[in-house]
N, C-alpha and C. Protein backbone atom coordinates (compact mmCIF):
# COMPACT_ATOMS: atom_id res chain seq x y z
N UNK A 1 20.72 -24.69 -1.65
CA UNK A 1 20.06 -23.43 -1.91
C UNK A 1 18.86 -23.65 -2.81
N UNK A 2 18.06 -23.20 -2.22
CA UNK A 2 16.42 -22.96 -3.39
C UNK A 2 16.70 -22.17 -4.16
N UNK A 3 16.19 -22.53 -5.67
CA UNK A 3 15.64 -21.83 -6.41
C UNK A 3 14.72 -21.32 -7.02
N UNK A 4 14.60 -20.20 -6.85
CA UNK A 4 13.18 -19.70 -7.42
C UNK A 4 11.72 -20.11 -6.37
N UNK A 5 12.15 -19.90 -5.23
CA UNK A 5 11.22 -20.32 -3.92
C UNK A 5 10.56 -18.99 -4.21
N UNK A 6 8.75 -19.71 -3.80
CA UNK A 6 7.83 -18.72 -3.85
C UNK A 6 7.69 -17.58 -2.42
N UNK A 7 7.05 -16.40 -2.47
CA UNK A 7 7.48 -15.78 -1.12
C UNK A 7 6.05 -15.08 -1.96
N UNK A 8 5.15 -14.80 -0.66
CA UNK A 8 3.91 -14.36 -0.48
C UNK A 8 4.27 -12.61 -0.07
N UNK A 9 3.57 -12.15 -0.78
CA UNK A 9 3.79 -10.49 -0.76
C UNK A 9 1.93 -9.90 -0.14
N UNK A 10 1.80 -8.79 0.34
CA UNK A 10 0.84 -8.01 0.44
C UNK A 10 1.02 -6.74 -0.11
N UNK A 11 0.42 -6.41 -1.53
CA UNK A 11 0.96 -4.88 -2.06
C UNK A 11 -0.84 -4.87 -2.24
N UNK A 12 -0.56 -3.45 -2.20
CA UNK A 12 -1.47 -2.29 -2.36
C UNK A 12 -1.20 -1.85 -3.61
N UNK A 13 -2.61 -1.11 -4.38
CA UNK A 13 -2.09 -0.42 -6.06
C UNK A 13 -3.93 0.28 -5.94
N UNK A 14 -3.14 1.27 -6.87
CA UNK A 14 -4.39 2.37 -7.59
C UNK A 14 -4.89 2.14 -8.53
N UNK A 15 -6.04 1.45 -8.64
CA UNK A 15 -6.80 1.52 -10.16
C UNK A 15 -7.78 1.85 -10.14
N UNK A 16 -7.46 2.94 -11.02
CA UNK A 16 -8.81 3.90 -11.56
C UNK A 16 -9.34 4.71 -10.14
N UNK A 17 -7.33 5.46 -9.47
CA UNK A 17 -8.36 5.95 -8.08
C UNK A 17 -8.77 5.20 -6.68
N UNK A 18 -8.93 3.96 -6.98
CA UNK A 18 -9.27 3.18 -5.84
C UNK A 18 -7.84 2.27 -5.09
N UNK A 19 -8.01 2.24 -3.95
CA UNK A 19 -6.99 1.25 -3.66
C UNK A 19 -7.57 -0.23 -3.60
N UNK A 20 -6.62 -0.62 -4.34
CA UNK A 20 -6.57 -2.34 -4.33
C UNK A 20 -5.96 -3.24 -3.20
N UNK A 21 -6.11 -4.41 -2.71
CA UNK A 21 -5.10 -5.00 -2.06
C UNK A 21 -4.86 -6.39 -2.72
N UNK A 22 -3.98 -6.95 -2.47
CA UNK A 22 -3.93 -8.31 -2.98
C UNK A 22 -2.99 -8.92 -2.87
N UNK A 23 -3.02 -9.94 -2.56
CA UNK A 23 -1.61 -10.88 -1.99
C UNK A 23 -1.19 -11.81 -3.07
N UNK A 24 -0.07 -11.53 -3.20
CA UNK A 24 0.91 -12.06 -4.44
C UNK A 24 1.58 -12.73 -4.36
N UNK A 25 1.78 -14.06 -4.89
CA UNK A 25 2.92 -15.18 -4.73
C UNK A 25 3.97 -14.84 -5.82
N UNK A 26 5.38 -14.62 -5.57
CA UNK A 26 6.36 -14.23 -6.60
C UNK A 26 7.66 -14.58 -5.83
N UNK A 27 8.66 -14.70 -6.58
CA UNK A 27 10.10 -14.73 -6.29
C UNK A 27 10.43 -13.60 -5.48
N UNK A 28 10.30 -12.58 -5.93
CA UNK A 28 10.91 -11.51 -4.98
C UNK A 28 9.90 -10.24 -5.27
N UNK A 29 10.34 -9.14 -4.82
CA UNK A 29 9.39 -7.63 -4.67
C UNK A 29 8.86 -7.37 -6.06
N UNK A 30 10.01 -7.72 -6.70
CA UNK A 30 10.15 -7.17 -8.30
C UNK A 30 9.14 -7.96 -9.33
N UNK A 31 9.15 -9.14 -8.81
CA UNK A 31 8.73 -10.02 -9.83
C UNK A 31 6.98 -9.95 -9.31
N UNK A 32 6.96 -9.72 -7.89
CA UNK A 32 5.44 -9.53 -7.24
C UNK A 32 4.60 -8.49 -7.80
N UNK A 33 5.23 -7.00 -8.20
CA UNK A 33 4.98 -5.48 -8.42
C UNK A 33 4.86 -6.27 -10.27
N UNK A 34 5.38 -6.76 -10.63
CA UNK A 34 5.62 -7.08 -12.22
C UNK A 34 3.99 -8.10 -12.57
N UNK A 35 4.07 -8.82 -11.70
CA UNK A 35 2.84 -9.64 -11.88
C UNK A 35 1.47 -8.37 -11.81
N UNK A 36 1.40 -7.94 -10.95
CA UNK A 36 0.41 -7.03 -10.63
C UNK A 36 0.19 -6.02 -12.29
N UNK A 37 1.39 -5.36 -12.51
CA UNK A 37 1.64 -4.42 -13.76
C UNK A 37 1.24 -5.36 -14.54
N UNK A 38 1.33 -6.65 -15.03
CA UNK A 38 1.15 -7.58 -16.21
C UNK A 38 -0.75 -7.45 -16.07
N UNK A 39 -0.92 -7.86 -15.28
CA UNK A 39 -2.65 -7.84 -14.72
C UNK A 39 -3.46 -6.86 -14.92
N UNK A 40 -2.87 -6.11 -14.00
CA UNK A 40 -3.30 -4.55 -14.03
C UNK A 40 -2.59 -3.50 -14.95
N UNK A 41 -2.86 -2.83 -16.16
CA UNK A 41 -1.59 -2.40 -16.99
C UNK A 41 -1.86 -0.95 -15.75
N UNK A 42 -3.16 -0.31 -15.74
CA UNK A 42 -3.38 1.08 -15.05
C UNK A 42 -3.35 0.95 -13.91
N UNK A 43 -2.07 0.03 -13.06
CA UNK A 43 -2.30 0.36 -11.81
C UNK A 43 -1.17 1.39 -11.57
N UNK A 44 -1.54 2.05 -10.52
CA UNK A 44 -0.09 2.97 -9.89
C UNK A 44 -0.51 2.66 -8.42
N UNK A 45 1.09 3.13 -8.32
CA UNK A 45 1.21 3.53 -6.22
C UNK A 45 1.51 2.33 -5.99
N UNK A 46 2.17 1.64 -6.49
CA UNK A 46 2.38 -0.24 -5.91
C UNK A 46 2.98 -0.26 -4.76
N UNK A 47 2.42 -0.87 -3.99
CA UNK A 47 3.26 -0.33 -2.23
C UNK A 47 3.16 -1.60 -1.47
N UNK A 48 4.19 -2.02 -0.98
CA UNK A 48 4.34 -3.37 -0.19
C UNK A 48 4.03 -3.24 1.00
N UNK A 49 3.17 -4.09 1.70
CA UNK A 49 2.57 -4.18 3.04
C UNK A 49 2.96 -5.13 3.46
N UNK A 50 4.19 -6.04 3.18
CA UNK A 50 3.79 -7.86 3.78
C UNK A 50 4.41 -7.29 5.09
N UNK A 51 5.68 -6.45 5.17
CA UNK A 51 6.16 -6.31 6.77
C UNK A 51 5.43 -5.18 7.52
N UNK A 52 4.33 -4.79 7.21
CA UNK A 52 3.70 -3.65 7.69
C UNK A 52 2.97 -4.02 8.78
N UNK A 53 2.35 -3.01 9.51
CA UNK A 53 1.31 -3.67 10.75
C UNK A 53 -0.21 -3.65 9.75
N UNK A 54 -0.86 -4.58 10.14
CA UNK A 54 -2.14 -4.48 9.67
C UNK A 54 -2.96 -2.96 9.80
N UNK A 55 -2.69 -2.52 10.75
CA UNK A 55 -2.83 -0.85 10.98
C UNK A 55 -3.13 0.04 9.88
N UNK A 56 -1.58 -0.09 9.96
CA UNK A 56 -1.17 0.91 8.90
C UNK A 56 -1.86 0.78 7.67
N UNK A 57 -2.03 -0.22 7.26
CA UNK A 57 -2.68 -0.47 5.98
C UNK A 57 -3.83 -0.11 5.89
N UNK A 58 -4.59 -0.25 6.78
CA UNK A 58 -6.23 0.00 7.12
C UNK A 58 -6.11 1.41 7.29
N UNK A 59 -5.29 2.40 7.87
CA UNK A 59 -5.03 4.05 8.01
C UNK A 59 -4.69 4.37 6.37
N UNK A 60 -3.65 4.03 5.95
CA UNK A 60 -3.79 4.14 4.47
C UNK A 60 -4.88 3.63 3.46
N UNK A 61 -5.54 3.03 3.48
CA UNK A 61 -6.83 2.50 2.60
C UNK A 61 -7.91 3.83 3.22
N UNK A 62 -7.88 3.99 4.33
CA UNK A 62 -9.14 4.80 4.37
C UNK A 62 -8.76 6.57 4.39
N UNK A 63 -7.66 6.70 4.61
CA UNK A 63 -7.00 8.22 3.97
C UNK A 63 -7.35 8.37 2.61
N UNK A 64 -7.11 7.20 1.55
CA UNK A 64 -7.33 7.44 0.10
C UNK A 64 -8.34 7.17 -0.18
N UNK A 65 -9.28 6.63 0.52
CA UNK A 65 -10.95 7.08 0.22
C UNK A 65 -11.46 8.34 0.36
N UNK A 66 -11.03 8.71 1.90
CA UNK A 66 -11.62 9.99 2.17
C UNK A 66 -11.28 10.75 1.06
N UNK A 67 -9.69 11.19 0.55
CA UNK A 67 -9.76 12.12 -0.62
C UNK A 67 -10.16 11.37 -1.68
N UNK A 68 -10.77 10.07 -1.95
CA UNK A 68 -11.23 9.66 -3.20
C UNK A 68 -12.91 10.66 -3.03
N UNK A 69 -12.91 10.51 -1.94
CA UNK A 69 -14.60 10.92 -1.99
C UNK A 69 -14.67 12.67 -2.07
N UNK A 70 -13.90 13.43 -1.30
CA UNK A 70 -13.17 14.21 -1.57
C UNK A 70 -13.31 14.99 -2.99
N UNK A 71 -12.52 14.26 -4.03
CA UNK A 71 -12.37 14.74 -4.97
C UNK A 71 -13.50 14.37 -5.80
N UNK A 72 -14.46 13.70 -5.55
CA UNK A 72 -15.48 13.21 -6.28
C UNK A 72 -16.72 14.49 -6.34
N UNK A 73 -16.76 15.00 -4.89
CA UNK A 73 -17.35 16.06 -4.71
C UNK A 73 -17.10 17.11 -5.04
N UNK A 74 -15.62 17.79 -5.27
CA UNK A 74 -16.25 18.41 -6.40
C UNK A 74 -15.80 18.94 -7.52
């Protein structure tokens, strides 16, 4: 049995409003979302994409622009 084997994550996070993406090498979900929080203290919305369709991710990134832009106006 391995220990402490690295596992590549794709999470998404909010800072300052914007969505982030970024691919994370960590032990597990927890320790991936923890790295990000250590980095980023103001991120929110931490959301895992590694089993997602590339799709989806690209439909979600540009939903939270539109209301980023949205709310910018007014």
């Amino acid at each position: 049995m391995e220990i402490n084997k690295l596992h590549t994550f794709l999470l998404s996070f909010k800072l300052n409003g914007k969505v982030q993406v970024h691919t994370i090498e960590a032990i597990n979900l927890r320790h991936a979302k923890e790295k990000i929080l250590f980095s980023y203290d103001e991120a929110t919305d931490i959301r895992d994409w590694t089993l997602e369709k590339k799709k989806e991710l690209q439909k979600y990134i540009l939903k939270n622009k539109v209301l980023a832009d949205t709310e910018q106006k007014t």
